[in-house]
Protein backbone atom coordinates (compact mmCIF):
# COMPACT_ATOMS: atom_id res chain seq x y z
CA UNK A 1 -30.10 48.63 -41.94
CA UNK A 2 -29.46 45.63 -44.01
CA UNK A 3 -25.81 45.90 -43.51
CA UNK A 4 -26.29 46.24 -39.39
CA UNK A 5 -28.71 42.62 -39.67
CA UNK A 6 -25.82 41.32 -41.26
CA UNK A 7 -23.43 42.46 -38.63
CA UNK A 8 -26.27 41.12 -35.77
CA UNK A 9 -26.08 37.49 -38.08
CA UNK A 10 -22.94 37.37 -37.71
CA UNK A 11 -22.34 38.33 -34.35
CA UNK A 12 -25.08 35.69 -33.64
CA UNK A 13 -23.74 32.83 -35.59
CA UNK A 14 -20.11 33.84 -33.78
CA UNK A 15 -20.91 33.39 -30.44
CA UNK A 16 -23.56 29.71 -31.41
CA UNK A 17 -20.29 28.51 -33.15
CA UNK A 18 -18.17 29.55 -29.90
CA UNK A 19 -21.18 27.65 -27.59
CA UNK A 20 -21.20 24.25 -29.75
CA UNK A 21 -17.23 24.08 -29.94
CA UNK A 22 -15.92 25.28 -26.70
CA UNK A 23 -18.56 25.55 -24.30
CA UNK A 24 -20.70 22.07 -25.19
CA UNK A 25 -18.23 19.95 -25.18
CA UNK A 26 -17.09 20.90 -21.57
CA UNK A 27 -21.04 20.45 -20.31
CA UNK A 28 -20.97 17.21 -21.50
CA UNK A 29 -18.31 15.79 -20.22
CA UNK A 30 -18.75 17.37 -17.14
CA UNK A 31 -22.27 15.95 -17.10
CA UNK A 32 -21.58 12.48 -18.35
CA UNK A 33 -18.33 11.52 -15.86
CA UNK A 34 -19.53 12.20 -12.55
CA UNK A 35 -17.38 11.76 -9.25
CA UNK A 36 -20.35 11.57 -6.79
CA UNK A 37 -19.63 14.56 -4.01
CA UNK A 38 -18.45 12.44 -0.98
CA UNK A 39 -16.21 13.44 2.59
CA UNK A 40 -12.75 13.23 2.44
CA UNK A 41 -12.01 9.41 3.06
CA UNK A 42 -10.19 8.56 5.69
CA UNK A 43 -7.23 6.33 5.11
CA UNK A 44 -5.22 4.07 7.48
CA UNK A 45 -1.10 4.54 8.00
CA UNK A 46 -1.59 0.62 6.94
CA UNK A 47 -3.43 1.80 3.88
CA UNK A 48 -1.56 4.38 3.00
CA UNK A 49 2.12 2.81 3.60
CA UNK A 50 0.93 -0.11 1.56
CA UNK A 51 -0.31 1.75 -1.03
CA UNK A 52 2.28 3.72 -1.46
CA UNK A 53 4.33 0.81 -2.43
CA UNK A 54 2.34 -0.53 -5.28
CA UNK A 55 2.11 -0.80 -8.78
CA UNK A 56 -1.30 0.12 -9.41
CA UNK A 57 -2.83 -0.89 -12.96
CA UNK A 58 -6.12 -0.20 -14.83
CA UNK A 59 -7.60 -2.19 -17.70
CA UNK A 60 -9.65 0.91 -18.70
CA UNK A 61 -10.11 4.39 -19.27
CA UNK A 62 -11.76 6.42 -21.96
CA UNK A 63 -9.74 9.27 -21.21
CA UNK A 64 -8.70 10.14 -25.04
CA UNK A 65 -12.35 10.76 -25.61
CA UNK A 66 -12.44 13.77 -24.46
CA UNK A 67 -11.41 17.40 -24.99
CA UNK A 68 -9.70 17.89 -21.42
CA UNK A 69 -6.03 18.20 -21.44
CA UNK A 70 -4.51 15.05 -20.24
CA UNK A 71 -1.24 16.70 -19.33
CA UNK A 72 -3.39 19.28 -16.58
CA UNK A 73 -5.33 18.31 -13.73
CA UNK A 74 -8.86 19.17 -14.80
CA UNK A 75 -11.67 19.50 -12.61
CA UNK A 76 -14.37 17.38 -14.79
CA UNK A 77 -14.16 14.07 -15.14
CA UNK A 78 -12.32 11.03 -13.65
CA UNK A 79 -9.04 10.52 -15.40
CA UNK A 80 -6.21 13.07 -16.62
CA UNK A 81 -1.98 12.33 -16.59
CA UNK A 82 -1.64 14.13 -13.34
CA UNK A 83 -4.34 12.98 -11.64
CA UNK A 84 -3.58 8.86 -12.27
CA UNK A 85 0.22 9.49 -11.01
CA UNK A 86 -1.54 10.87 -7.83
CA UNK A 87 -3.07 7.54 -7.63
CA UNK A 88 -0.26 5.71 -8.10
CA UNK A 89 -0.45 4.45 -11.39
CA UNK A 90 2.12 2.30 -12.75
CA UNK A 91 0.26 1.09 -16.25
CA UNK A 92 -3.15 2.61 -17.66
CA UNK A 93 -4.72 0.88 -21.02
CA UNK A 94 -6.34 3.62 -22.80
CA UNK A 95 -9.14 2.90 -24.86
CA UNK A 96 -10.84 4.58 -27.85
CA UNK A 97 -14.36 5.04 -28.40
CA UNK A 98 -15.81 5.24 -31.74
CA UNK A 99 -19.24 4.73 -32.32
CA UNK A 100 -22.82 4.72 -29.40
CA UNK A 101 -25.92 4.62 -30.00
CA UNK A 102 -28.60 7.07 -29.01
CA UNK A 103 -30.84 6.09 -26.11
CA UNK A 104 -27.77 3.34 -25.62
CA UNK A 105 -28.61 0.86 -22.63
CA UNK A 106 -27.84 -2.76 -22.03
CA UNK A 107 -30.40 -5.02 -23.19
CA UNK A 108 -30.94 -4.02 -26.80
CA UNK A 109 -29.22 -1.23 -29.40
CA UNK A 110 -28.96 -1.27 -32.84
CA UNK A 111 -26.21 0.21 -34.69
CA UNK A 112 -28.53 3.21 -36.81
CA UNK A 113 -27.09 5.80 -34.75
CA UNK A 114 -24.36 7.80 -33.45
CA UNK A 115 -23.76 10.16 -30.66
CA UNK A 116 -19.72 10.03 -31.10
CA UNK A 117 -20.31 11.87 -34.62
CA UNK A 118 -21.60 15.18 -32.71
CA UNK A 119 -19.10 14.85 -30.03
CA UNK A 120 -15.95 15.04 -32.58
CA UNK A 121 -17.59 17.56 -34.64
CA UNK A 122 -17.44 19.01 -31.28
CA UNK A 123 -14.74 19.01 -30.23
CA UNK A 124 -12.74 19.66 -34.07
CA UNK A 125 -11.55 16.30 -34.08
CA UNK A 126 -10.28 15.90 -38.29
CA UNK A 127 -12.82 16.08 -41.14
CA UNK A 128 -12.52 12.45 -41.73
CA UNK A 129 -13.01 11.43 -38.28
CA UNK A 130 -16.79 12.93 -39.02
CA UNK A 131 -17.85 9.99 -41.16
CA UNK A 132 -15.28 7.19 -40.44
CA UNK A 133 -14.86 4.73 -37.46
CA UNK A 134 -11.14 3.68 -38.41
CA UNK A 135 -10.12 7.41 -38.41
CA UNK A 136 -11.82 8.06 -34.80
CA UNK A 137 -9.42 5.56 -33.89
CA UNK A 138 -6.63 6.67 -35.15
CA UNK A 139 -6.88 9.93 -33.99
CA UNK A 140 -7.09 9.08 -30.73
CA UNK A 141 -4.10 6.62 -30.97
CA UNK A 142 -2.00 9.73 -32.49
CA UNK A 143 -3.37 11.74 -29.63
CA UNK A 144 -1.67 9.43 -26.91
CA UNK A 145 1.45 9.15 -29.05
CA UNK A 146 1.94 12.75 -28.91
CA UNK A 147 1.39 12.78 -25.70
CA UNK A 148 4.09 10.14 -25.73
CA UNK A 149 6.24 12.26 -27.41
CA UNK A 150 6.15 15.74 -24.97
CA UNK A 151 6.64 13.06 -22.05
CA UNK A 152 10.39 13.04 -21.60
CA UNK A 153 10.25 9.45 -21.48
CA UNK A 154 7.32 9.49 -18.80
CA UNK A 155 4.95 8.27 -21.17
CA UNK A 156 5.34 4.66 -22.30
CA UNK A 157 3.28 3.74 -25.26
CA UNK A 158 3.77 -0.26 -24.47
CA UNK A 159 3.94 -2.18 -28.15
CA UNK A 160 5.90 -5.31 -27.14
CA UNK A 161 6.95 -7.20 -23.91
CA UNK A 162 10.70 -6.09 -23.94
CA UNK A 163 9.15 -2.21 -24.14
CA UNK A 164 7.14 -2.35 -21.43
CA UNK A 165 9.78 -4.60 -19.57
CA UNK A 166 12.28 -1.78 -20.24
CA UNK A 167 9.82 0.75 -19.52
CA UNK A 168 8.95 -0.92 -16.21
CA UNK A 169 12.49 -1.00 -15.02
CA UNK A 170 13.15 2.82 -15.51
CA UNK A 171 10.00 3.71 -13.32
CA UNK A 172 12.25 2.15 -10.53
CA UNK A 173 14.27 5.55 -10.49
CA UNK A 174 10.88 7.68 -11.43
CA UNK A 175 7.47 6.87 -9.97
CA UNK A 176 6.02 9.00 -12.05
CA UNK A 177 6.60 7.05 -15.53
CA UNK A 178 3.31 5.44 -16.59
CA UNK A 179 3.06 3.08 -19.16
CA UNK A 180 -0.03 2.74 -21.31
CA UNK A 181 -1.16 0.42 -23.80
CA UNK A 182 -4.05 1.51 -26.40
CA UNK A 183 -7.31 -0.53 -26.84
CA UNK A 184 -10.31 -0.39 -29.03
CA UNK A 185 -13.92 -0.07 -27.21
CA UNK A 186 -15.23 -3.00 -30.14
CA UNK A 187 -14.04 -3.50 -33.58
CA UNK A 188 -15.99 -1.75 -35.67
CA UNK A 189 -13.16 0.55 -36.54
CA UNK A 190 -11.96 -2.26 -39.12
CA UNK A 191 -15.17 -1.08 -41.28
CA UNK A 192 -15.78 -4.51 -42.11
CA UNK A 193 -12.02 -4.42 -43.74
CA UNK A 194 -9.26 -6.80 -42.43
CA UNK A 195 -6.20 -5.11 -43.49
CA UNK A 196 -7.23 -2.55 -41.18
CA UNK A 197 -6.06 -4.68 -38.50
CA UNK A 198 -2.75 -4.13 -39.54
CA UNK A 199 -3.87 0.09 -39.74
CA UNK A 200 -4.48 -0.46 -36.19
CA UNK A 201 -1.48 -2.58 -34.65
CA UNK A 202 0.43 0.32 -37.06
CA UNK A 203 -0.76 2.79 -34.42
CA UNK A 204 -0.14 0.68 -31.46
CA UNK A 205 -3.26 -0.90 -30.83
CA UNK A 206 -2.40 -4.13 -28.85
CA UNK A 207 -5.82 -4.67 -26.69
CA UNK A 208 -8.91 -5.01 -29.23
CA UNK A 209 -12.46 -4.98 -27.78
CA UNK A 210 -14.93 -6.65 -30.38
CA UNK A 211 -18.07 -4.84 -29.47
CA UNK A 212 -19.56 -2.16 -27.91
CA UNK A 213 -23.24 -1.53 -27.22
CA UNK A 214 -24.45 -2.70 -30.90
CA UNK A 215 -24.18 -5.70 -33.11
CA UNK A 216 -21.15 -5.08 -35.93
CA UNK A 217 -19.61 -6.87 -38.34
CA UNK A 218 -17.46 -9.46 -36.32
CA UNK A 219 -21.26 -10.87 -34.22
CA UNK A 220 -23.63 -9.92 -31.73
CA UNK A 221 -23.11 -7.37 -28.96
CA UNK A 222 -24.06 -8.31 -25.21
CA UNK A 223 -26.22 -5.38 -25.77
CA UNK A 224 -26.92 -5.59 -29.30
CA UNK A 225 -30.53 -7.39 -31.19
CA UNK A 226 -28.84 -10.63 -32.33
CA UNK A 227 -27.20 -12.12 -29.48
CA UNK A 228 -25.32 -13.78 -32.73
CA UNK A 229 -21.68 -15.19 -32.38
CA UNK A 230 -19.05 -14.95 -34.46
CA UNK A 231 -19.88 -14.15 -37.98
CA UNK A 232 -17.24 -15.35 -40.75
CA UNK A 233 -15.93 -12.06 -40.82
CA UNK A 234 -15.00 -12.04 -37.00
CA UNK A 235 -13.70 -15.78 -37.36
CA UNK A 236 -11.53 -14.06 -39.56
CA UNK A 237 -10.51 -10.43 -38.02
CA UNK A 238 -10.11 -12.51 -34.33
CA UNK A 239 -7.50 -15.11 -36.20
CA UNK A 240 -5.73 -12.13 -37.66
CA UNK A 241 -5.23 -10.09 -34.38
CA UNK A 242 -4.30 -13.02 -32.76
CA UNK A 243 -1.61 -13.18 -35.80
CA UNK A 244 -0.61 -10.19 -34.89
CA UNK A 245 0.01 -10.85 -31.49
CA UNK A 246 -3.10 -8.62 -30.21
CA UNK A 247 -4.77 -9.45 -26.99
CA UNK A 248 -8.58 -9.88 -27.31
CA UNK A 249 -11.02 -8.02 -25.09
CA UNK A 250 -14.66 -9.33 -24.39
CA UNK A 251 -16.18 -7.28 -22.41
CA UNK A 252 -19.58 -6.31 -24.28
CA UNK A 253 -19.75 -9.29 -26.67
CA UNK A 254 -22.47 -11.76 -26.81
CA UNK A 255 -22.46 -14.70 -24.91
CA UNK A 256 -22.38 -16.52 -28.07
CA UNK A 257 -19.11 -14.68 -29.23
CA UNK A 258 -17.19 -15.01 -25.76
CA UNK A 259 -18.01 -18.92 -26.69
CA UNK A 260 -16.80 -18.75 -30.19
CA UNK A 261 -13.75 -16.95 -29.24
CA UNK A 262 -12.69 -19.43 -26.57
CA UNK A 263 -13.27 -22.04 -29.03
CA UNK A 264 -10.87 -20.20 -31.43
CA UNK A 265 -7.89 -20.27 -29.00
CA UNK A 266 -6.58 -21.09 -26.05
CA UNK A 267 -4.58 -17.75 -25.43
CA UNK A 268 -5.44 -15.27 -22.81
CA UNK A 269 -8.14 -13.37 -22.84
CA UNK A 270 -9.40 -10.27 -21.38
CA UNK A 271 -12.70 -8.85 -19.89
CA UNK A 272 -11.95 -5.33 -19.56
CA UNK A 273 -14.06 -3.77 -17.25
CA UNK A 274 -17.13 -5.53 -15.78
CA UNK A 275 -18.67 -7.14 -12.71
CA UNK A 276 -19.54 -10.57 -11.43
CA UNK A 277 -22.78 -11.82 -12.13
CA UNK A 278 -23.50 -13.73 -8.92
CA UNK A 279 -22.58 -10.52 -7.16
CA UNK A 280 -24.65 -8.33 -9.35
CA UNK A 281 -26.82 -9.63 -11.39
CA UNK A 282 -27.82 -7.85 -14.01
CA UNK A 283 -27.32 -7.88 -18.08
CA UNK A 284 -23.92 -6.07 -18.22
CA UNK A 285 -22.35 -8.88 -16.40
CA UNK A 286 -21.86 -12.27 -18.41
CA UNK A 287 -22.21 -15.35 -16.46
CA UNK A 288 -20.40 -16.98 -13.91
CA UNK A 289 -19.68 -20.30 -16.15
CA UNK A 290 -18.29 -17.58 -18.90
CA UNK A 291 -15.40 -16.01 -16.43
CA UNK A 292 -14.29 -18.94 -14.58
CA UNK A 293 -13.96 -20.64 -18.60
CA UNK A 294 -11.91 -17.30 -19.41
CA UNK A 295 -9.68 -17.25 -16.08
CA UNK A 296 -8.96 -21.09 -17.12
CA UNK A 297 -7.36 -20.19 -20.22
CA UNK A 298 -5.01 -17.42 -18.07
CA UNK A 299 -7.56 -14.37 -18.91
CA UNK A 300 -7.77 -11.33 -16.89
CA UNK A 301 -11.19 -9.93 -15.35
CA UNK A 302 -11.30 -6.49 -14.84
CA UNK A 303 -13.93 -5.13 -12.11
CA UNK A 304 -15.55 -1.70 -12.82
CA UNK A 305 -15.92 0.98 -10.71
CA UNK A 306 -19.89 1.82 -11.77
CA UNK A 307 -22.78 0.75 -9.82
CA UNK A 308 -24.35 -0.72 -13.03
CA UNK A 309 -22.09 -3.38 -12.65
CA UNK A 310 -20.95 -3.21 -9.24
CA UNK A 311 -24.97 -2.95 -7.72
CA UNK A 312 -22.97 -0.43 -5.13
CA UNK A 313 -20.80 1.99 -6.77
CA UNK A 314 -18.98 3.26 -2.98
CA UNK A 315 -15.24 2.56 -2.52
CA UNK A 316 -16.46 -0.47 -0.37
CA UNK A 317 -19.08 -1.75 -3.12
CA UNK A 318 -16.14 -1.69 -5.72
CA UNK A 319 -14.03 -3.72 -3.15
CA UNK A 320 -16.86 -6.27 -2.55
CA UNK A 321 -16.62 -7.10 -6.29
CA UNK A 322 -13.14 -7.43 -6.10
CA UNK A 323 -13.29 -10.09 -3.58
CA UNK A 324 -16.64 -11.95 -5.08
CA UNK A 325 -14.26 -12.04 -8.33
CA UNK A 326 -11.47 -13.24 -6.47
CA UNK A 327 -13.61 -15.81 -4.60
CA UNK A 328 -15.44 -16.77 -8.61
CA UNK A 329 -12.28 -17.09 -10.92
CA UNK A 330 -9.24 -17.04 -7.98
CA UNK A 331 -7.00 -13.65 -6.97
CA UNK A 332 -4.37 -14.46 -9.97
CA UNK A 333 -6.90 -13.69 -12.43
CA UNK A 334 -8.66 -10.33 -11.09
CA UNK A 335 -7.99 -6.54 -11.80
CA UNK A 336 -9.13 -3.60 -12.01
CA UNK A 337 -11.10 -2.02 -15.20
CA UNK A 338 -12.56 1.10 -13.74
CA UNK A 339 -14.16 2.01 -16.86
CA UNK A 340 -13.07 5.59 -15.90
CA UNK A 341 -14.31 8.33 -18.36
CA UNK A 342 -16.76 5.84 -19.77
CA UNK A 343 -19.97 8.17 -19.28
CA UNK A 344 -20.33 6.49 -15.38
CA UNK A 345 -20.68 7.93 -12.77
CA UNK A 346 -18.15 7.09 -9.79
CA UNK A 347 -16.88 7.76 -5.73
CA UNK A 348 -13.61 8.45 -6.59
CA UNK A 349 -11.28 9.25 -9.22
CA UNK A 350 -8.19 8.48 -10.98
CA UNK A 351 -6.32 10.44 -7.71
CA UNK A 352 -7.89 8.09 -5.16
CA UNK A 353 -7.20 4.89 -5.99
CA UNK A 354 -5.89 4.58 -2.28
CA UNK A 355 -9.29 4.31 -1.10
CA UNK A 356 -9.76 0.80 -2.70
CA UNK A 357 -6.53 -0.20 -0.83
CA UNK A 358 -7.98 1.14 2.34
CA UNK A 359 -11.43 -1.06 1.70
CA UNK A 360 -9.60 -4.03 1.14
CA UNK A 361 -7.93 -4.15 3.84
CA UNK A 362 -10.52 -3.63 5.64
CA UNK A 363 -12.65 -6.73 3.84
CA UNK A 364 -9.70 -9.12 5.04
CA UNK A 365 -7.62 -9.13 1.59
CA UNK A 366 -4.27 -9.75 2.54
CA UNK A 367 -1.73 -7.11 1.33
CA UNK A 368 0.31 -9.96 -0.80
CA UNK A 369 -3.46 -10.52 -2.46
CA UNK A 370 -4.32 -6.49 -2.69
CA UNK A 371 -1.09 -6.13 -4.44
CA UNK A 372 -2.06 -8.58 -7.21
CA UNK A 373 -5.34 -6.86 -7.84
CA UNK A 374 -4.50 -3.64 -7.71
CA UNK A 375 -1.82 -4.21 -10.07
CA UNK A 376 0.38 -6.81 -10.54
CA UNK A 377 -1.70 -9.27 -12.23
CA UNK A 378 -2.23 -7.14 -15.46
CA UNK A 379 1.68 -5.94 -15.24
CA UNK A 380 2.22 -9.79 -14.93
CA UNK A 381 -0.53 -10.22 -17.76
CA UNK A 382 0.60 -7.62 -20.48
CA UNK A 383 4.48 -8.13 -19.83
CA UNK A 384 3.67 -12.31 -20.80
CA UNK A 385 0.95 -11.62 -23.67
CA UNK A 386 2.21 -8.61 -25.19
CA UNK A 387 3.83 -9.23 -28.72
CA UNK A 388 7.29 -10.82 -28.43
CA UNK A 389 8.33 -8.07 -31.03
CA UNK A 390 6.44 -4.88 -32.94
CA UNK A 391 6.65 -6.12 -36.24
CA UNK A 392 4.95 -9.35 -37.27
């Protein structure tokens, strides 16, 4: 009898192990990157001759959070390798996510929790992942490069301007080449520990976020309890990635912060993936005053694809915000940052970026204007910021 409980345990414990590493991780992501069930849209010879001559570019996607294999077309969630060539994709920044709080919102977190820890246990990301912020991130930066290295050249891993100029001249002769660059979603990977800038630009991080949804070491989140700027610790991490030659992300920092940093320097800056306030407003967008400062200095605005940001989360919402943007900071300086694979819920995926082509036209955007937003102003952007050379 004893021996058949034992057997039962086992059996038990077997199939609770099987749910929690191959069945929950599927659920949620399924659950927490939602295409919203829509018609098939309908899409103009205009549409669909321009957009088949673009360059389309993304500021970002959390795609490398999750367990889906990026080389298939999956049916859960927004972004995979297949599905972005669909789309048209000419250059995708990748970011990792390492650390959210529970209950996480956008008027006030605090940094006591995790729900990334659970997720990588999860999904068997490695042991030391399970307690450290630095090695989520550089597991996911391996995880691209690997996928860098099964691409047959396909895959461009973008670490300097002449690389990404190179790689941009062979898509010419393949459409299907996509080059990437890898971003942090904040900077509390560095662990409060500068030389792990360096860890990080070792990997290929070139785009670094400073926050996330909680205050860290560099100052105060947009969403965080301090509202803090820059601490002496983030004067000091932002002077070394700009050392480095890394391009500075502030989407989800403090007011305060997105002041300190433009203080700092006069180099480009990015804001990832966000809306306009004066189209939507609500916390997640900084103000007006804030992006037009940015897009003075040659920064880049990204507009999400979420109706948390958008106020209207339909292909024609997203366009809306494309053209407040442009109207706010000027077309040279607006992009798209779909936030794709970010736990939002969307209209379309990484396969129907045609739609937004279709709804600008039909807003009035000239195609010479939709071209820049959809793409060419972050190729333009990287290909002129990017470091000069990997080392440094």
């Amino acid at each position: 009898m004893v021996r058949i409980i034992v057997i039962v345990l086992a059996a038990v414990m077997a199939v609770a192990a099987a749910a929690f590493f191959w069945v929950v991780p599927v659920r949620v992501d399924a659950a927490m990157n939602v295409v919203r069930p829509h018609d098939p849209y309908v899409i103009s010879p205009q549409a669909r001759d321009l957009h088949a001559s673009l360059r389309v570019a993304d500021l970002h996607s959390d795609m490398l959070l999750w367990m889906r294999d990026p080389e298939n077309w999956n049916d859960r969630g927004h972004t995979d390798l297949p599905r972005l060539r669909a789309g048209g994709v000419a250059f995708q920044v990748f970011s990792a996510v390492t650390k959210s709080p529970s209950g996480q919102n956008y008027d006030s977190n605090s940094g006591d929790s995790d729900r990334i820890t659970a997720l990588a246990v999860a999904q068997r990301w490695p042991v030391d992942s399970w307690s450290s912020l630095y090695a989520r991130a550089r597991y996911q930066a391996r995880r691209l490069t690997r996928l860098e290295a099964r691409s047959d050249g396909r895959l461009v891993i973008a670490r300097d301007r002449e690389q990404m100029r190179q790689a941009l001249i062979a898509r010419e002769q393949d459409a299907e080449l996509m080059v990437t660059v890898l971003a942090t979603e904040g900077a509390h990977p560095l662990e409060g520990d500068l030389a792990n800038i360096d860890g990080l630009f070792d990997e290929g991080y070139r785009l670094i976020g400073l926050h996330h949804f909680f205050d860290n070491a560099l100052g105060g989140s947009l969403h965080g309890l301090s509202n803090a700027g820059l601490t002496e610790f983030g004067r000091a991490a932002v002077a070394r990635m700009l050392e480095r030659g890394m391009i500075i992300d502030l989407a989800h920092s403090s007011y305060a912060v997105v002041e300190d940093v433009l203080a700092m320097t006069d180099r480009p800056l990015v804001v990832s993936h966000t809306g306009i306030y004066s189209h939507c407003e609500v916390r997640r967008n900084i103000p007006d005053r804030l992006m037009q400062e940015i897009a003075s200095e040659g920064g880049l605005i990204g507009v999400g694809f979420w109706g948390d940001v958008t106020c209207d989360d339909t292909p024609r919402g997203v366009a809306q915000t494309i053209v407040a943007a442009v109207e706010l900071v000027g077309v040279e300086h607006v992009a798209l940052g779909s936030d794709f694979d970010g736990t939002v819920t969307t209209t379309f995926d990484g396969s129907q970026f045609e739609v937004l082509t279709q709804e600008l036209l039909v807003l009035g955007m000239s195609e010479a204007d939709i071209r820049l937003v959809m793409g060419e102003n972050a190729i333009r952007f990287f290909l002129e910021n990017l470091p000069a050379a990997s080392s440094g």
